[in-house]
Protein backbone atom coordinates (compact mmCIF):
# COMPACT_ATOMS: atom_id res chain seq x y z
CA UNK A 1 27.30 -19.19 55.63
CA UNK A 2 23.45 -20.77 55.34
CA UNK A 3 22.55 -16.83 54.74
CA UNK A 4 24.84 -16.65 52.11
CA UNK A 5 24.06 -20.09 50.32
CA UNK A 6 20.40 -19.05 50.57
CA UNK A 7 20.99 -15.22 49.38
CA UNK A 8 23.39 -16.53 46.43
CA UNK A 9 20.33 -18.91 45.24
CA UNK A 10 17.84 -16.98 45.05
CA UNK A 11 19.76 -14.49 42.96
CA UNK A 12 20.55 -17.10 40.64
CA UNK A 13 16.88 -18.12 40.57
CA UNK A 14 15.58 -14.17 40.33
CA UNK A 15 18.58 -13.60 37.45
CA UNK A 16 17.28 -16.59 34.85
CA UNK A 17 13.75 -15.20 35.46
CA UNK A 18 14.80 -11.83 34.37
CA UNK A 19 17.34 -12.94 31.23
CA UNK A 20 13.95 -15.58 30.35
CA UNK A 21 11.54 -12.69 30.03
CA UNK A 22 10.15 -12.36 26.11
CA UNK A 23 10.21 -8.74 24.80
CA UNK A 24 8.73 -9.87 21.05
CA UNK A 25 5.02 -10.31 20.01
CA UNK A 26 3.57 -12.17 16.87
CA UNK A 27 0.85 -11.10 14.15
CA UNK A 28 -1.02 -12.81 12.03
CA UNK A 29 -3.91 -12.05 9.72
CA UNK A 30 -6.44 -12.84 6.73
CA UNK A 31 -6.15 -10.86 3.40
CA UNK A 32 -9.57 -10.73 1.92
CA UNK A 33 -10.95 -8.80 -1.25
CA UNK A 34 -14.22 -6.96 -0.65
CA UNK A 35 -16.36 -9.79 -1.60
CA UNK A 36 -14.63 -11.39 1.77
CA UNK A 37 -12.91 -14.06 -0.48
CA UNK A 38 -9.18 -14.53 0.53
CA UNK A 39 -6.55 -13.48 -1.09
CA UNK A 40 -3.53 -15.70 -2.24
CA UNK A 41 -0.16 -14.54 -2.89
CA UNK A 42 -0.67 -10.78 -1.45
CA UNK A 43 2.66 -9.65 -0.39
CA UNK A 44 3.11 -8.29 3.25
CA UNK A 45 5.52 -5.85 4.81
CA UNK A 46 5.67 -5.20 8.15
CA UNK A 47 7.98 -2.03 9.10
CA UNK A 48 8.99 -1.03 12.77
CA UNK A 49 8.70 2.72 12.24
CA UNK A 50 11.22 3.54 14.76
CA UNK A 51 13.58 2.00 13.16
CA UNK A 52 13.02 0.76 9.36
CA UNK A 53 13.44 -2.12 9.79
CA UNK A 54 11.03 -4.55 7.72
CA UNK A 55 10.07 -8.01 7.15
CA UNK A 56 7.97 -9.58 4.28
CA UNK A 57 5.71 -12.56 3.77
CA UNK A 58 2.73 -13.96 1.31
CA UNK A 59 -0.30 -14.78 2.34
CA UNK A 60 -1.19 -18.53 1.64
CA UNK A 61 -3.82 -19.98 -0.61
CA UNK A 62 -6.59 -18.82 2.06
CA UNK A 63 -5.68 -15.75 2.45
CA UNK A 64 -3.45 -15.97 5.87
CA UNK A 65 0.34 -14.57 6.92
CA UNK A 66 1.67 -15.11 10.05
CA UNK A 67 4.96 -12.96 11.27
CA UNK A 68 5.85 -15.53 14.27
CA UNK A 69 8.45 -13.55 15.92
CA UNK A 70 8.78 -9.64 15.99
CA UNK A 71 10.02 -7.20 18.60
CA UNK A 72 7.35 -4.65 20.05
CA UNK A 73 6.79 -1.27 18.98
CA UNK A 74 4.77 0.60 16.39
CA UNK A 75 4.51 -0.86 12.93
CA UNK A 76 3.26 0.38 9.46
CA UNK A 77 1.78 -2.74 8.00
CA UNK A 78 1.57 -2.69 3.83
CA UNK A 79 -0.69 -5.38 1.83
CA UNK A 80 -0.63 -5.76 -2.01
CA UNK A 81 -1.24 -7.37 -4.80
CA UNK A 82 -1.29 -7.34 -8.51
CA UNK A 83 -4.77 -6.01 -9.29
CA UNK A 84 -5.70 -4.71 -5.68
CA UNK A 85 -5.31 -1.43 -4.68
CA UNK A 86 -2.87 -1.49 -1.77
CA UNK A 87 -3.64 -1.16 2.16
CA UNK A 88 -1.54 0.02 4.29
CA UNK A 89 -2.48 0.27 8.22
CA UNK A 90 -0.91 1.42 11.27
CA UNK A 91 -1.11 -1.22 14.35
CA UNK A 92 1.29 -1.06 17.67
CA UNK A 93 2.83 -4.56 19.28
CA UNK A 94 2.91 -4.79 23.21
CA UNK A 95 5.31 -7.58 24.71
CA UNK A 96 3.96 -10.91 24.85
CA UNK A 97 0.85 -10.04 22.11
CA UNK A 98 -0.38 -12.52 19.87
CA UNK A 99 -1.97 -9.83 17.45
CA UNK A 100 -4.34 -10.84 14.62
CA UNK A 101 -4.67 -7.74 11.86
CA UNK A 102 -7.71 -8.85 9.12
């Protein structure tokens, strides 16, 4: 019965490590013109190529965007503005990456 008790615990533990592991990443990044001076208001899209899926932000008044949570996998990454010719860049997320894109 101690066997059991012991056996039935450590599944529990081994379980709620498993169900607690983080399969998402984050990006962030600095939108600059090519004098290197930020960029405000750029809108960016961030697609997950396998499956279309895509989220959008602006960059702030210096230049940043942040996408806090995203799952992993390979992204096309599109930045533009009114006046700017657009970018748009390729980048792949790993699980538990904190990826910065300038």
């Amino acid at each position: 019965m101690k066997k059991a008790t012991v056996l039935s615990a450590v599944l529990v533990v081994a379980s709620s490590l498993a169900f607690g592991q983080v399969n998402t990443a984050s990006l962030t990044g600095l939108v600059t013109d090519p004098s290197d001076a930020p960029v405000s208001d750029a809108n960016v899209t961030l697609t997950n190529t396998a499956t279309n899926v895509a989220q959008t932000t602006q960059t702030r008044a210096a230049g940043y965007y942040e996408f806090p949570v995203i799952q992993v996998g390979t992204y096309k990454l599109k930045v533009e503005r009114q006046g700017f010719q657009t970018v748009i860049s390729a980048l792949t997320l790993d699980i538990g990456q904190r990826a910065r894109f300038d």
